[in-house]
Protein backbone atom coordinates (compact mmCIF):
# COMPACT_ATOMS: atom_id res chain seq x y z
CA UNK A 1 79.35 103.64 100.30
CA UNK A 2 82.90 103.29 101.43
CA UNK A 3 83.54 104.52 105.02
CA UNK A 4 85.37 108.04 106.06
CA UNK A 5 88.80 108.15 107.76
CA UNK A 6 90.11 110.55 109.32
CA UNK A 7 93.63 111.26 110.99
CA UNK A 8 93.37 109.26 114.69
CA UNK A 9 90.07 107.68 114.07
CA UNK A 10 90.56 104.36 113.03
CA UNK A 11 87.59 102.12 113.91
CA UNK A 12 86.72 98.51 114.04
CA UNK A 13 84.52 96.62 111.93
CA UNK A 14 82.33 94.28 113.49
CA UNK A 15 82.29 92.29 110.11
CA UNK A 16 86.18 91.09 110.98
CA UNK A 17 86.83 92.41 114.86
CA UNK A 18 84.90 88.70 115.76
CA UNK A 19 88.18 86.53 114.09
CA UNK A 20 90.28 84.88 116.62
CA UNK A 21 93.00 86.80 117.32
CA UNK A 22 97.01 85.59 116.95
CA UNK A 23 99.09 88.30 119.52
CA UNK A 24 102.18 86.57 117.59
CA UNK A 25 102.00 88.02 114.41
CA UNK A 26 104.57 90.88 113.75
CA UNK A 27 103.12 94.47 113.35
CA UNK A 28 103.44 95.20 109.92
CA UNK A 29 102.59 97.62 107.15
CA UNK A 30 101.39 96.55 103.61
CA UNK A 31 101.76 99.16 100.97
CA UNK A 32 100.34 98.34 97.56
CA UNK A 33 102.07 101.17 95.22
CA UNK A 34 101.83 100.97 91.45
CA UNK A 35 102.09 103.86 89.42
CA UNK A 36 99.98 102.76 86.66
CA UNK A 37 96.24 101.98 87.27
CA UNK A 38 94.17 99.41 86.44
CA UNK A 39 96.50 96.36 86.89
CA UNK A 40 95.13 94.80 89.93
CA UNK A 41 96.56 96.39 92.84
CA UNK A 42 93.48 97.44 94.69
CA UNK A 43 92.73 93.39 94.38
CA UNK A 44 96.08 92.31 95.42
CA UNK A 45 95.10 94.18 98.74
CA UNK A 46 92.02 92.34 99.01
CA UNK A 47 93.98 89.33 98.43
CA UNK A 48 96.80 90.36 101.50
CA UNK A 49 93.69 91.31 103.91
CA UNK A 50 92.11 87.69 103.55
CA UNK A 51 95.43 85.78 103.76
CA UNK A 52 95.57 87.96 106.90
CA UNK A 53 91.85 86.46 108.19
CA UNK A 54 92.61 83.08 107.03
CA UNK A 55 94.81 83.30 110.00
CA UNK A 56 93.04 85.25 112.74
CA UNK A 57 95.15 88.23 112.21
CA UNK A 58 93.66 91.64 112.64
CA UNK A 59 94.67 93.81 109.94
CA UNK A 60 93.65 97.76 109.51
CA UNK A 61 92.51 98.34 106.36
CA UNK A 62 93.32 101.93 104.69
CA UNK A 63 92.15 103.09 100.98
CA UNK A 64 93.53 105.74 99.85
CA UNK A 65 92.97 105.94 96.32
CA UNK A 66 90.90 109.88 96.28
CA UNK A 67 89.87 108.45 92.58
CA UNK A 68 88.74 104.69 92.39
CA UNK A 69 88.06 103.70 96.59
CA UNK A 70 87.76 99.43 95.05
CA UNK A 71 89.99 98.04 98.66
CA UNK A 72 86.93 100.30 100.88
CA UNK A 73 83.72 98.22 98.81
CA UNK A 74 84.83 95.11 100.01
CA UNK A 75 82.58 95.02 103.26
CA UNK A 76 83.71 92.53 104.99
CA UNK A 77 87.18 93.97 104.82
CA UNK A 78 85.86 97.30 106.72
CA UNK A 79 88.39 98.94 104.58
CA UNK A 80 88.25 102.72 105.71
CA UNK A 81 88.80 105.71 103.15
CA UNK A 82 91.39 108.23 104.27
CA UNK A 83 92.09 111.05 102.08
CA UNK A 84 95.65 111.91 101.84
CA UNK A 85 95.57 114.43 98.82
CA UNK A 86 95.33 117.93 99.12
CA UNK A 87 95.06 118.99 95.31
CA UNK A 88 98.14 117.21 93.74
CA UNK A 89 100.20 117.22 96.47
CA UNK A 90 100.21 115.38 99.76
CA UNK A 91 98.78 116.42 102.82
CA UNK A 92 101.28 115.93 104.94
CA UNK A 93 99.62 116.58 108.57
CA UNK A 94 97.33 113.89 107.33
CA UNK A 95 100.19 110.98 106.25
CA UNK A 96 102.43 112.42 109.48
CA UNK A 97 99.00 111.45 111.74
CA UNK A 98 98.82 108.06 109.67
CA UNK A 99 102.38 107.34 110.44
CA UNK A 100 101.51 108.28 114.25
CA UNK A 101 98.62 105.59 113.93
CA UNK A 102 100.55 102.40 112.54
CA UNK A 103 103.21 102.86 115.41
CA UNK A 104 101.06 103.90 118.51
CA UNK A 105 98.30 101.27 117.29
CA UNK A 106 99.28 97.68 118.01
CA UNK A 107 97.87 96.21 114.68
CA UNK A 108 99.07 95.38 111.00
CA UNK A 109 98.17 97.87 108.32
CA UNK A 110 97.35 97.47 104.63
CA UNK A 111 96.91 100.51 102.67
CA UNK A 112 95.92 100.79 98.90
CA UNK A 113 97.16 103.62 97.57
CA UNK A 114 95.75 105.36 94.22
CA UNK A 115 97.95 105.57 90.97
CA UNK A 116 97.50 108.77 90.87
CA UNK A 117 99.05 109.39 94.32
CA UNK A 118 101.80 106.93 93.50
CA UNK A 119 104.84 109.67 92.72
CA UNK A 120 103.46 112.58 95.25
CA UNK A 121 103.61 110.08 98.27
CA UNK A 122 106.67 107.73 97.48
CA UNK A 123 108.72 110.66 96.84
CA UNK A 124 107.50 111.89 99.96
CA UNK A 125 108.23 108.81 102.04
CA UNK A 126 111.60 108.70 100.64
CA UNK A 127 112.27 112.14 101.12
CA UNK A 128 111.30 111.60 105.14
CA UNK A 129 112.89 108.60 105.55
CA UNK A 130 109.75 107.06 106.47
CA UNK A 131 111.19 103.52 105.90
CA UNK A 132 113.88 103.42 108.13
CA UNK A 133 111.62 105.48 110.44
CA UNK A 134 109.34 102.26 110.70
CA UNK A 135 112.10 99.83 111.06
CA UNK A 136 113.42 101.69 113.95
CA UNK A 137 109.88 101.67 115.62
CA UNK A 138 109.60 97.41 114.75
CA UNK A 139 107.42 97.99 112.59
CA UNK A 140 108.09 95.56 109.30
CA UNK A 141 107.46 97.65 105.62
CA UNK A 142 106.02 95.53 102.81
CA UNK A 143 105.59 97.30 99.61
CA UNK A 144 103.64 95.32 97.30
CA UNK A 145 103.48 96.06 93.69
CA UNK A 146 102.44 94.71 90.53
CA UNK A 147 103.90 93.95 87.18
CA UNK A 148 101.42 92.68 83.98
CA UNK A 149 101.54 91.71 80.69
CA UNK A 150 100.56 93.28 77.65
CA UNK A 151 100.87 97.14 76.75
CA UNK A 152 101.29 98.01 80.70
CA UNK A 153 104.26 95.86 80.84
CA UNK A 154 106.54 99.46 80.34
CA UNK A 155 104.55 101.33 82.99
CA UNK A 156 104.46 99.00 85.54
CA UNK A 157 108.26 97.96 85.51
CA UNK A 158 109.10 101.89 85.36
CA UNK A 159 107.07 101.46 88.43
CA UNK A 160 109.14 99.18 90.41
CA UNK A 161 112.21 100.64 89.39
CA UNK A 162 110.93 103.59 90.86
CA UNK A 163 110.64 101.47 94.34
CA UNK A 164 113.36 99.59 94.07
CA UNK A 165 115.68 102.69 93.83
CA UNK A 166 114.00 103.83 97.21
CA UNK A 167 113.22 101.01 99.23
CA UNK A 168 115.85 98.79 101.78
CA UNK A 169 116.32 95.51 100.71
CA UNK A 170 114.16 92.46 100.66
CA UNK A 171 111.10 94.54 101.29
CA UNK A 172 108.85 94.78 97.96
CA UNK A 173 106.91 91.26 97.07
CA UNK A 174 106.07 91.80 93.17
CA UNK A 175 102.67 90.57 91.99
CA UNK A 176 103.20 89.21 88.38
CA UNK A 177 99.60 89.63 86.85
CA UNK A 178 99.04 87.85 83.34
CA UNK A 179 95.72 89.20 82.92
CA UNK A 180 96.41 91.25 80.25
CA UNK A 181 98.89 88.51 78.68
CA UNK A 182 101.99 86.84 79.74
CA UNK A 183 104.54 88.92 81.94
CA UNK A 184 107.93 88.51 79.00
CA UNK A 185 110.16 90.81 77.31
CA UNK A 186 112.10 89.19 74.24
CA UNK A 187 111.84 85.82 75.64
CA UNK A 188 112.74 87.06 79.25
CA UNK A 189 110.17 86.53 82.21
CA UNK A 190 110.81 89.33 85.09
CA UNK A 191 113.31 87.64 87.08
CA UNK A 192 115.60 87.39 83.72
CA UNK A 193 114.63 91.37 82.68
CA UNK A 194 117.29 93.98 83.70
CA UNK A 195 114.62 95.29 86.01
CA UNK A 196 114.89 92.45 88.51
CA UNK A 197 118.70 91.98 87.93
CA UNK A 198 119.53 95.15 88.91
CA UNK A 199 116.97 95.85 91.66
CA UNK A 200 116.93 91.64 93.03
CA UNK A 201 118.11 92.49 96.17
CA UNK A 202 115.08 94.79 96.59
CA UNK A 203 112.75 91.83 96.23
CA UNK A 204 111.69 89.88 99.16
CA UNK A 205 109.36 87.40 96.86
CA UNK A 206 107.26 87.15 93.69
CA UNK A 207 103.41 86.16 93.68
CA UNK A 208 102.48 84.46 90.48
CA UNK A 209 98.34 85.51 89.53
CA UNK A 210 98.29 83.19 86.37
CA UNK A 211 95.55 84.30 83.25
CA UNK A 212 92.85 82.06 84.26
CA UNK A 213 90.48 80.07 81.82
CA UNK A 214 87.72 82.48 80.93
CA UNK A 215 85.28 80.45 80.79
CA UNK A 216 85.67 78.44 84.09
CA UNK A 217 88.40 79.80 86.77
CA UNK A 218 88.55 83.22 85.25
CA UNK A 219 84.73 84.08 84.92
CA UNK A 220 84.39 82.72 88.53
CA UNK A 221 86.69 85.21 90.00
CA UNK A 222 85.39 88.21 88.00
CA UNK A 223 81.89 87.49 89.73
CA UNK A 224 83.41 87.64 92.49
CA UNK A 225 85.22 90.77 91.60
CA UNK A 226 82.51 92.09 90.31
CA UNK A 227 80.47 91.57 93.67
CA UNK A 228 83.18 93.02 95.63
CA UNK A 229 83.01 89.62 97.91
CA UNK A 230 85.56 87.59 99.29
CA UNK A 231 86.68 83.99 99.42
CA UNK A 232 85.21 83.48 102.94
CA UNK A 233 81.78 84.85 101.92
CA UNK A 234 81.45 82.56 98.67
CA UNK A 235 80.81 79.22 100.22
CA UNK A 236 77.53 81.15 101.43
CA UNK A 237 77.27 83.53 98.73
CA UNK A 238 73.98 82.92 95.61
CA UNK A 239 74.72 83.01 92.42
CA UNK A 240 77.36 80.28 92.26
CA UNK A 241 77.34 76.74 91.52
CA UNK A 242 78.95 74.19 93.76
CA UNK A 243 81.75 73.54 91.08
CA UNK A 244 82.52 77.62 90.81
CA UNK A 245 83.03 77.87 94.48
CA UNK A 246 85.51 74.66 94.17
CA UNK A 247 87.35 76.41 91.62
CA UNK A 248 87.35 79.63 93.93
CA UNK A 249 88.61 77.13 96.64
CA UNK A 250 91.39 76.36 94.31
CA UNK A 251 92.46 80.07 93.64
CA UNK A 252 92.39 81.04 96.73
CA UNK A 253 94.96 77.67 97.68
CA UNK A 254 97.37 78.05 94.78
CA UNK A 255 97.51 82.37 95.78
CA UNK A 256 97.32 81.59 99.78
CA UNK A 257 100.40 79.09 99.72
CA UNK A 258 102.59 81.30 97.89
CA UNK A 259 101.91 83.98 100.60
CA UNK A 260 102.89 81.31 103.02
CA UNK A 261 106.03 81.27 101.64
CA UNK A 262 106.39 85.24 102.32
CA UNK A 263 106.82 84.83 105.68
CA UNK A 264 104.46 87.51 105.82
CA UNK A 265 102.87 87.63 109.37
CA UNK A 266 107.21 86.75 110.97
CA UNK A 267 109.28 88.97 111.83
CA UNK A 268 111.24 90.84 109.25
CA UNK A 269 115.17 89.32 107.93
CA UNK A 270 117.58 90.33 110.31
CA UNK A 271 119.58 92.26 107.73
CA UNK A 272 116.68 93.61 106.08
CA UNK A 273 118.13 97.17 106.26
């Protein structure tokens, strides 16, 4: 059962508070927004939240999805659930106390929020200026997002666009999922669609989650999917042969190093505004 949030309560999980700690990392906030469901994004958190264990980071953990709560079943994450829906519309006392948290609290955030909440609280954030709000309190905005293949290819780019039109520059990293099938429009791949061309100076950096072989890389990481666990428990974890949790190793690398690139845990572009 996922864990309860509420407004100026965030806890610690002793699961993740024993990691050695790195004071150098910038105070950031991670904001997975997608508006269409079921492409990944709750799992591209996961995947942020490790890179940030990997290197003794602290991160606060926030799902807010008030439909599907996938970031808060990952234990070891101590992902708490905060509800920030009030019917179909924000609550705003809520988001303003959330807001009050990441800048009094001296930690890095990552919040998953639902599809369903994506338009309510972007529009929202835009509308308050909560962007430039953060950059004038140093605090660093990362707005992660996802595009995939197949028949959600439509959705998920009206979904960046969507971003992109509200966002400062060099602040959303794009996730390009081939899950579903490979991420091309007429022979384009995203940084060649009209999306990116328009919007490129939006984009701080692409993440490239590759379709996996089902039998061997890909049924290794749905187990672990599946079993809500994470790359640090599966060297320990039953159920997997020695040569799955190599290939597990591997994912984790070839995701991990692209992250590096990110610049993720520095301090944000000088002209990123």
């Amino acid at each position: 059962m996922s864990k309860s949030l509420t407004p100026n309560s965030l806890i610690r999980n002793p699961l993740i508070d024993d990691e050695p700690q790195n004071t150098k990392s910038t105070r950031s906030v991670h904001l997975c927004l997608q508006g269409k469901g079921g492409v990944g994004k709750s799992l591209i958190a996961s995947f942020i939240a490790q890179f940030y264990k990997t290197h003794g980071v602290h991160a606060i953990c926030i799902d807010t999805d008030p439909v599907n709560q996938t970031f808060s079943q990952y234990a070891a994450l101590g992902a708490q659930h905060l509800q920030l829906m009030e019917g179909n519309q924000i609550d705003r006392r809520r988001f303003d106390s959330l807001v009050d948290d990441i800048v009094a609290t001296d930690e890095s955030f990552i919040v998953d929020n639902g599809a369903s909440t994506f338009i309510p609280l972007w529009h929202y954030m835009v509308e308050n200026a909560v962007t430039s709000f953060l950059r004038e309190a140093n605090r660093r905005l990362v707005i992660h997002t996802v595009i995939t293949g197949g028949q959600a290819l439509a959705d998920t780019l009206s979904g960046f666009n969507s971003l992109a039109e509200g966002c400062e520059s060099r602040s959303i990293v794009v996730w390009i999922n081939e899950y579903f099938g490979p991420v091309e429009r007429d022979g384009k791949k995203f940084n060649q669609m009209a999306a990116f061309l328009e919007h490129q100076d939006k984009v701080a950096g692409t993440v490239h989650v590759p379709r996996f072989s089902p039998d061997t890389f890909g049924r290794d990481l749905e187990e672990m999917i599946a079993r809500k666990l994470t790359f640090g428990e599966i060297a320990w974890a039953t159920g997997f042969t020695l040569m799955s949790k190599q290939r597990l190793r591997m994912i984790q690398r070839e995701l991990f190093e692209q992250l590096e690139l990110l610049n993720l845990l520095e301090a944000a572009p000088s002209d990123a505004h």
